[in-house]
Protein backbone atom coordinates (compact mmCIF):
# COMPACT_ATOMS: atom_id res chain seq x y z
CA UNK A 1 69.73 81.25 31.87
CA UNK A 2 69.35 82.06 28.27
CA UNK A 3 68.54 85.67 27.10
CA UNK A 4 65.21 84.71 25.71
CA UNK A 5 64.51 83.32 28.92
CA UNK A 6 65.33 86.32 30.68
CA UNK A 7 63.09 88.43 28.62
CA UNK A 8 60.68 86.33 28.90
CA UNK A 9 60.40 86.49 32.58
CA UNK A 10 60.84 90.17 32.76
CA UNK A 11 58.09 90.65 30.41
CA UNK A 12 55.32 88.25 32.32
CA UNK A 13 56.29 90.25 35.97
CA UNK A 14 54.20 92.20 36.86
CA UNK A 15 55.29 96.23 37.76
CA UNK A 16 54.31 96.70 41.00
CA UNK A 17 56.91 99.17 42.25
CA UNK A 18 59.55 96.97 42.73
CA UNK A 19 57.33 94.81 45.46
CA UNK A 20 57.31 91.14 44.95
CA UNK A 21 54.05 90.53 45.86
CA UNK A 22 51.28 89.24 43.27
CA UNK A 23 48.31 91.15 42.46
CA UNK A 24 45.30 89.08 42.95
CA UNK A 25 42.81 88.92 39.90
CA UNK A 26 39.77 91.98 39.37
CA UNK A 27 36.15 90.61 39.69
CA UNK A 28 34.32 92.10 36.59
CA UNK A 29 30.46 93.24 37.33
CA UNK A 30 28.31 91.80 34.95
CA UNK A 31 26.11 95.09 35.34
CA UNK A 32 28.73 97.37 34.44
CA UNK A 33 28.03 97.47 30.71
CA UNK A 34 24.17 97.95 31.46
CA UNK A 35 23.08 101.84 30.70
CA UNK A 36 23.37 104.10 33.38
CA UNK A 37 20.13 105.27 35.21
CA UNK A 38 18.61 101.79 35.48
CA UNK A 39 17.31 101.13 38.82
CA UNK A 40 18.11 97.94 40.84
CA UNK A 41 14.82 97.12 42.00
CA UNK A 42 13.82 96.80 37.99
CA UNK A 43 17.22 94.64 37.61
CA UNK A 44 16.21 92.42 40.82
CA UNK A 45 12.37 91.96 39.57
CA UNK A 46 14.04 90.92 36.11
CA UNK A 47 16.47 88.18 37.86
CA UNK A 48 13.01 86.74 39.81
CA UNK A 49 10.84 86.38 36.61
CA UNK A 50 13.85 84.65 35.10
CA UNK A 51 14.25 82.37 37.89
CA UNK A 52 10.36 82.04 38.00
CA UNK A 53 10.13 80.38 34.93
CA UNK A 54 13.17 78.58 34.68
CA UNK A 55 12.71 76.84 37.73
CA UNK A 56 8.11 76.74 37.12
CA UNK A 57 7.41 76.27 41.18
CA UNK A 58 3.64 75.98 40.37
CA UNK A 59 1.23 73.96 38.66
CA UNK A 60 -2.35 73.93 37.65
CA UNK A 61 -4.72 71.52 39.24
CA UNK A 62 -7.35 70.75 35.97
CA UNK A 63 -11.80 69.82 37.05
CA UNK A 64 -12.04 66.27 37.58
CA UNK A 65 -8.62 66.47 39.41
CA UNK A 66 -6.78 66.96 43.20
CA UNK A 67 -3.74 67.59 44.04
CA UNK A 68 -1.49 65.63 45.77
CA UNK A 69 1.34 67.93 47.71
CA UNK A 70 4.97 65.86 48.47
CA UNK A 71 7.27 67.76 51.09
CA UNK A 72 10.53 65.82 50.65
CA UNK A 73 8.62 63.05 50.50
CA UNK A 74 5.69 63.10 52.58
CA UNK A 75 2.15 63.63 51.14
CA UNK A 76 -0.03 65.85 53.04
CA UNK A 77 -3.65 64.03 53.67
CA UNK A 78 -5.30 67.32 52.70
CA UNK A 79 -5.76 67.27 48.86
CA UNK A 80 -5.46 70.16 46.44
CA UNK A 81 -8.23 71.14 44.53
CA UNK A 82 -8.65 72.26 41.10
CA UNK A 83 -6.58 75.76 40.28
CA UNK A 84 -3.00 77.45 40.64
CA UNK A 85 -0.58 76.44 43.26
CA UNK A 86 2.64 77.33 44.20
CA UNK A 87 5.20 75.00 45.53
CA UNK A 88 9.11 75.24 46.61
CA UNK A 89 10.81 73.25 43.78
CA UNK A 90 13.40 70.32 45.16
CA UNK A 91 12.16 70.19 48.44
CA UNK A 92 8.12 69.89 46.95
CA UNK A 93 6.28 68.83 44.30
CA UNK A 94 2.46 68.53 43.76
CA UNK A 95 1.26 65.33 42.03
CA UNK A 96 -1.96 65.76 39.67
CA UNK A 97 -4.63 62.67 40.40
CA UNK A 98 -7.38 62.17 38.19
CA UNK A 99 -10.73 61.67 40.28
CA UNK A 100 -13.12 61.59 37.14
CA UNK A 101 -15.03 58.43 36.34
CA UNK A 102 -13.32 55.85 34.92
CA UNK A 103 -13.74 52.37 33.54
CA UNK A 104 -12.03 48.97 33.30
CA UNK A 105 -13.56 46.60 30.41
CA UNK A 106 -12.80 42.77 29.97
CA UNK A 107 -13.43 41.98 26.64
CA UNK A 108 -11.72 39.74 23.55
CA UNK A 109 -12.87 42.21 21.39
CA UNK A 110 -10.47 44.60 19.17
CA UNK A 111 -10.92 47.98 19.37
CA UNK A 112 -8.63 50.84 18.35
CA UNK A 113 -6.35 52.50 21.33
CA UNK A 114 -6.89 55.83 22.14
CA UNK A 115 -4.37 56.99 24.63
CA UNK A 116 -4.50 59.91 26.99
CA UNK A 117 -1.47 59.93 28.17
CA UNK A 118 -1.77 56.72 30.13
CA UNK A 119 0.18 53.14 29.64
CA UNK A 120 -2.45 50.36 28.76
CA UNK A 121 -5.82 52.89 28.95
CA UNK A 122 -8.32 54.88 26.31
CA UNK A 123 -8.88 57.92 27.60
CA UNK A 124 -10.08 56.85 30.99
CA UNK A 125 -11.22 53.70 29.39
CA UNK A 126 -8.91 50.59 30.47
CA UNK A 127 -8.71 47.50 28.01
CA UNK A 128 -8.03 43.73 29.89
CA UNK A 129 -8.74 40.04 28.25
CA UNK A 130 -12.05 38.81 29.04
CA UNK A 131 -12.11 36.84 32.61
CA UNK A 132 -11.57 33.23 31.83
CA UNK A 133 -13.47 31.19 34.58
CA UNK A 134 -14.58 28.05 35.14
CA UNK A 135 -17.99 26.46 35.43
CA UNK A 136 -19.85 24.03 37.96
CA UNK A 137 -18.41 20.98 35.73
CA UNK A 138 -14.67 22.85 34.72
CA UNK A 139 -16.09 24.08 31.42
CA UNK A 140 -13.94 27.35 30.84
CA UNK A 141 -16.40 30.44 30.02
CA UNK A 142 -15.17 33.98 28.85
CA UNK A 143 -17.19 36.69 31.02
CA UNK A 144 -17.15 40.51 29.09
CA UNK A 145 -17.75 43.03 32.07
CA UNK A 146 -17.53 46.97 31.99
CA UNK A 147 -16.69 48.21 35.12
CA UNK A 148 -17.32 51.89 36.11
CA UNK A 149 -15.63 53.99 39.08
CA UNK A 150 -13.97 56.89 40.39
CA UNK A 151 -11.09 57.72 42.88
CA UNK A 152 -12.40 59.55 46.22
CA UNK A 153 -11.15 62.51 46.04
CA UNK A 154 -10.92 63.63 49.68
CA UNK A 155 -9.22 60.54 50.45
CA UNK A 156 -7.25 60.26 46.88
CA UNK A 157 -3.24 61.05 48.88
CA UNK A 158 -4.03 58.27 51.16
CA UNK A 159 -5.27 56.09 48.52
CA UNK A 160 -1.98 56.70 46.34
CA UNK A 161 0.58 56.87 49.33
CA UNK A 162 -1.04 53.42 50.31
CA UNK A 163 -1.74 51.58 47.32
CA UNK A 164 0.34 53.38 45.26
CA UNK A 165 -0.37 54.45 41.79
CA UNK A 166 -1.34 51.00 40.54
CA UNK A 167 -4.23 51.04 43.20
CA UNK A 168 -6.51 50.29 40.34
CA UNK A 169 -4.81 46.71 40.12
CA UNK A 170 -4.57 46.40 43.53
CA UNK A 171 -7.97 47.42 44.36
CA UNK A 172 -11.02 46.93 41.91
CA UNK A 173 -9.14 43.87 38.97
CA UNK A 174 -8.05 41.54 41.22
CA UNK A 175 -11.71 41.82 43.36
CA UNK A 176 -13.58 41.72 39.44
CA UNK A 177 -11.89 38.71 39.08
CA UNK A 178 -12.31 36.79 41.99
CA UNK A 179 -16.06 37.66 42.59
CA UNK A 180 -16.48 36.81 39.03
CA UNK A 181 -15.00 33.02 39.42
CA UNK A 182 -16.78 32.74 42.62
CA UNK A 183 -20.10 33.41 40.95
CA UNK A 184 -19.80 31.77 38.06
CA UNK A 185 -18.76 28.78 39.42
CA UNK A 186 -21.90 28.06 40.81
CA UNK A 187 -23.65 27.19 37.52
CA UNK A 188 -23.42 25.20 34.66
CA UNK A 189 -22.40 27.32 31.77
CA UNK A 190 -25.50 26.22 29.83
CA UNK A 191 -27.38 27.54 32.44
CA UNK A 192 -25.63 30.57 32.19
CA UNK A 193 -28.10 32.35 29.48
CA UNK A 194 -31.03 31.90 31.36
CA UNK A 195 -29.56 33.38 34.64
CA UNK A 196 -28.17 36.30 33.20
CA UNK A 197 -29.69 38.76 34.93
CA UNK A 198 -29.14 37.40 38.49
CA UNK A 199 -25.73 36.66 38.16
CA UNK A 200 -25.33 40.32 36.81
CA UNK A 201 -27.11 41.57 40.10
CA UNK A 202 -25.20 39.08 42.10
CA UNK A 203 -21.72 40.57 40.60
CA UNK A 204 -22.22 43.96 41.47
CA UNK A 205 -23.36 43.50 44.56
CA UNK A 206 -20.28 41.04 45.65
CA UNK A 207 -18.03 43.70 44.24
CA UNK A 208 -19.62 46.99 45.50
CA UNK A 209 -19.59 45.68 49.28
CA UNK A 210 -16.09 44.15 48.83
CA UNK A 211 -14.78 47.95 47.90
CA UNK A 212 -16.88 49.60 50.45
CA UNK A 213 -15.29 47.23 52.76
CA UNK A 214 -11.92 48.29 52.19
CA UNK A 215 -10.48 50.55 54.90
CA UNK A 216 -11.29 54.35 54.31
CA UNK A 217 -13.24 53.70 51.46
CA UNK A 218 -10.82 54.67 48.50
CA UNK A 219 -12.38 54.48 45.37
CA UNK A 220 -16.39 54.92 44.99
CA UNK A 221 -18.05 52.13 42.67
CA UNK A 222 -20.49 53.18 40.06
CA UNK A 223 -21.77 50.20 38.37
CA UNK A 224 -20.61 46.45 37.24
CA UNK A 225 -22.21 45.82 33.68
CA UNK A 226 -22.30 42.10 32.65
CA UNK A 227 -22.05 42.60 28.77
CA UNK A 228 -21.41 39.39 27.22
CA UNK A 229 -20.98 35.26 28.18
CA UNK A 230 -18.73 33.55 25.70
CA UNK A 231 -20.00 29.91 26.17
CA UNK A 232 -17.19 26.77 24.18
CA UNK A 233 -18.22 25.86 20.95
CA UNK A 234 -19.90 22.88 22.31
CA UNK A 235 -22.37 24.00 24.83
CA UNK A 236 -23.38 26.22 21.81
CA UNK A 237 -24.22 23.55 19.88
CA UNK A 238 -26.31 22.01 22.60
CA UNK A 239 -28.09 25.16 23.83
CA UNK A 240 -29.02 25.77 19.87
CA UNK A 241 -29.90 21.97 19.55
CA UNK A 242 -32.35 22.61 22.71
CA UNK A 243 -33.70 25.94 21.50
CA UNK A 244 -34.51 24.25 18.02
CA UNK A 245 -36.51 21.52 20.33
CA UNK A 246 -38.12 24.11 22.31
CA UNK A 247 -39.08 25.86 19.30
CA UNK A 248 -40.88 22.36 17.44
CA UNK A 249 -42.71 21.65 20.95
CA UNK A 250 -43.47 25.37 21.52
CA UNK A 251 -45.08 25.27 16.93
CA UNK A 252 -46.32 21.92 17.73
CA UNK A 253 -48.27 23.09 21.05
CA UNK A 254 -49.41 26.58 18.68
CA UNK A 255 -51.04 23.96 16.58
CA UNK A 256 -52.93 21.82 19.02
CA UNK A 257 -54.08 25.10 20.53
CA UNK A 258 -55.65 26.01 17.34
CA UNK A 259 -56.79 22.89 16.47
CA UNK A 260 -58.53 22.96 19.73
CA UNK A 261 -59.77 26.62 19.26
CA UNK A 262 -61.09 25.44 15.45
CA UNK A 263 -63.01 22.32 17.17
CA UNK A 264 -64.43 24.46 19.80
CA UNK A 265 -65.34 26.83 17.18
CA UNK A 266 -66.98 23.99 14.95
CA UNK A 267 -68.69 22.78 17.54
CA UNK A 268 -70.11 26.36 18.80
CA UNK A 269 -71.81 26.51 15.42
CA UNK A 270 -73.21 23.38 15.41
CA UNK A 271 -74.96 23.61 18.67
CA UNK A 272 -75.96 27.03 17.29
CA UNK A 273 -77.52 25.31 14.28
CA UNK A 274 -79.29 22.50 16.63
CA UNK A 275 -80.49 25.43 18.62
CA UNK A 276 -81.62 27.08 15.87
CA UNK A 277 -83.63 23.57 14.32
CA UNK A 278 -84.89 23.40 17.46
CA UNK A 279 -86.49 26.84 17.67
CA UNK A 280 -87.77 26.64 14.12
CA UNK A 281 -89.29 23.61 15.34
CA UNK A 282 -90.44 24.61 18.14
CA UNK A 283 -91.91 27.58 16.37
CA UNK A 284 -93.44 25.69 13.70
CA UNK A 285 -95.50 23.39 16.25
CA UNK A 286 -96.71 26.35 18.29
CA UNK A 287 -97.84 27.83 14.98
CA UNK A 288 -99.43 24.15 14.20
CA UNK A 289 -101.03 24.29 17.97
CA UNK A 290 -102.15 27.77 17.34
CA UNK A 291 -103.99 27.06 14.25
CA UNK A 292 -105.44 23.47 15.38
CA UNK A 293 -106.45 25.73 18.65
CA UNK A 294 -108.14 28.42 16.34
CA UNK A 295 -109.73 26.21 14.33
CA UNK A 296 -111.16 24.22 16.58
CA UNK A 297 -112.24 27.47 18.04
CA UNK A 298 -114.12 28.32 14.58
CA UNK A 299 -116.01 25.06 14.36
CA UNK A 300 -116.97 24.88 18.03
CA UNK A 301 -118.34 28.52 16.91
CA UNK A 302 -119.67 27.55 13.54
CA UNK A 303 -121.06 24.41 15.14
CA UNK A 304 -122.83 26.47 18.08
CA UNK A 305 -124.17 28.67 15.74
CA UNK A 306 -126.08 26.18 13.39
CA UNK A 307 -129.91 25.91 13.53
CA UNK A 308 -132.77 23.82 12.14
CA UNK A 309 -133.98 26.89 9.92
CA UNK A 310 -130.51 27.84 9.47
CA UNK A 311 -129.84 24.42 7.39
CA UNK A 312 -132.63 24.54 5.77
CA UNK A 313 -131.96 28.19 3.96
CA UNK A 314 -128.88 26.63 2.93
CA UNK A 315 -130.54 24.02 1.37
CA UNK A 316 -132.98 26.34 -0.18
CA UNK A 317 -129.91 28.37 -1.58
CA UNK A 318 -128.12 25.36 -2.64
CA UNK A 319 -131.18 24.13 -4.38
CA UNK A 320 -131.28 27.32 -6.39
CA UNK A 321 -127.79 27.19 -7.76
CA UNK A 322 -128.66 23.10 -8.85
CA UNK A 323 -131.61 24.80 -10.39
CA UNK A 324 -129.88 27.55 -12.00
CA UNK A 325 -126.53 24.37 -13.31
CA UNK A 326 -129.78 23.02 -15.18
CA UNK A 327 -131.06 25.63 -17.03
CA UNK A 328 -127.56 25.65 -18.66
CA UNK A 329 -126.94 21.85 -18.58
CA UNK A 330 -130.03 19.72 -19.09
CA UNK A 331 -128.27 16.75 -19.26
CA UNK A 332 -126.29 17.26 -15.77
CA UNK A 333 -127.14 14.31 -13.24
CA UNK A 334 -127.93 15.10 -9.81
CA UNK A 335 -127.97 13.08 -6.91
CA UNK A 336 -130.07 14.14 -3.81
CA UNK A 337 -128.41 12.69 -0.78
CA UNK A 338 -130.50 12.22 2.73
CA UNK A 339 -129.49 15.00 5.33
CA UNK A 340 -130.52 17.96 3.68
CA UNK A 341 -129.45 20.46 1.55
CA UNK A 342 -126.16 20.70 1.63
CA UNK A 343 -124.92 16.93 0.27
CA UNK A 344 -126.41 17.11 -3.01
CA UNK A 345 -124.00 15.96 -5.44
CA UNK A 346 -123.71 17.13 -9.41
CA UNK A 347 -122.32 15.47 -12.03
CA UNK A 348 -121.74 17.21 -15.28
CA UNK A 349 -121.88 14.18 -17.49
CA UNK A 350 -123.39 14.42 -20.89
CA UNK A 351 -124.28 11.01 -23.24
CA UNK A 352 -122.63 10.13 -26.03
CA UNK A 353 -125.03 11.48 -28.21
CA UNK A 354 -124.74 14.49 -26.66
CA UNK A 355 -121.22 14.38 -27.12
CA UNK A 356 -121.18 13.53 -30.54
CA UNK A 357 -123.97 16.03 -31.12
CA UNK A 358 -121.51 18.80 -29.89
CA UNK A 359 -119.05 17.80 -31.75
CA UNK A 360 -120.50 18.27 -35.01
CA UNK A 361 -121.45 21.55 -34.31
């Protein structure tokens, strides 16, 4: 072997006294280099905090949530409620379920996505196409429902280790959907309008017994709103042509009504008018019978009450006023008529001369 060889070799053996034997290799303590005087109970606290937080075996259980705990596998039926847990990491894990109330819409409508962490939702708030169905006659109609509910939370790790975590899918769309077709399919869609209200009612009553029915009960449903019927472009047009004929008979009957009320009215005055002729009238011949009656009254008094010398006074005082008319007219002509006093007559007429004698003057 060379030299350099040999030194080489010599150089890499080890001096153990001459004894072949290899020394096996020192384990260095990686405490050695710590200061002295440290206690191990501080250094064995500081290795568990470490760990603690490398490894985080807990988690925090949020209001409006349960917990769902997995033992290598298996979820315990009894849910977790809201605050800390602990948990041994790789052989458990707790799963956080959210039990607040949540909502699916179906709607054509465009809205901007909020997410909370969720694939396909707004902050609890779902988004699907409105439900295309079909009417009485195969007309298709877009329904826009808002659908409101909320996982049971005592029941929430059966819910998920049976349905899974699409149980939403599984459980309340596909029941919207086909309560919706059945129920709509019943009517023609321009009938639709008018029976909005009782197909709403009829809706959410289908769908809240079909979830109740469900075994265990897993999700609690808190209301079914009917928000919008999309009728084709053509029933539209029919419903508006309607309403527009509705609307002429509806003006047209608003006019014969008041036509009828103005005739009424017209005729209400005129039989207060004839009324009123008629009282007039009436009044006016009571007033005529009254008079006649008093009258008559008078001259069966006055006629009752005339006597022989009674005439003859009058005559006497008539006389005196003929005899008086001649002092101041000589030339008056008076005519004595048989009966007495009383139907004398006097005529004022002067002669020509007379006349003519008073006019020169």
């Amino acid at each position: 072997m060379p030299a350099d060889m040999n030194d080489y070799f010599k150089k890499k053996k080890p001096s153990n006294g001459g004894n072949n034997t290899p020394t096996p290799p020192s384990f260095e303590n990686p405490f050695a280099n710590m200061p002295k005087g440290v206690p191990s109970w501080l250094i064995v606290a500081a290795v568990i905090i470490i760990a603690f937080f490398i490894f985080k075996p807990f988690t925090i259980i949020n209001s409006g949530e349960v917990g769902i705990k997995v033992t290598t596998g298996k979820f315990q039926e009894e849910p977790l409620t809201p605050g800390l847990h602990f948990y041994i990491p790789v052989f458990e894990k707790i799963i956080p379920v959210n039990t607040r109330v949540r909502m699916i819409t179906y709607s054509n409508e465009n809205k901007q996505t909020i997410s909370d962490g969720y694939s396909r939702y707004e902050g609890g708030l779902r988004r699907n196409p409105a439900i295309r169905v079909m009417d009485s006659r195969g007309l298709g109609v877009d329904i826009d429902l808002a659908v409101q509910y909320h996982l049971r939370p005592e029941s929430a790790p059966k819910t998920i280790a049976t349905w899974g975590t699409a149980w939403e899918d599984k459980i309340i769309n596909t029941k919207v959907r086909e309560i919706v077709r059945d129920v709509i399919g019943k009517y023609a869609a321009e009938n639709l309008p008018q029976k909005r209200t009782e197909i709403a009612k009829e809706i959410q009553d289908r769908v809240r017994k079909k979830v109740e029915a469900i075994p265990g009960k897993p999700v609690v449903l808190d209301s079914v709103e009917l928000r919008n019927i999309e009728l084709p472009s053509k029933i539209k047009t029919k419903i508006e042509e309607l309403q527009a004929e509705k609307q002429n008979v509806m003006i047209a009957e608003q006019q014969k009504e008041r036509a009828k009320r103005e005739a009424e009215r017209k005729a209400e005055i005129a039989r207060g008018e004839a009324e009123k002729r008629r009282i007039e009238a009436q009044g006016k011949a009571d007033q005529i019978r009254i008079e006649a009656g008093a009258q008559a009254k008078a001259n069966e008094i006055i006629a009752n009450s005339l006597t022989d010398k009674l005439l003859q006074m009058e005559q006497i005082h008539t006389q005196g006023k003929f005899n008086d008319a001649l002092k101041v007219n000589k030339d008056a002509q008076i005519f004595l008529t048989p009966g007495g006093a009383v139907p004398n007559i006097w005529v004022d007429a002067k002669g020509k001369e007379q006349k003519a004698i008073s006019a020169e003057q």
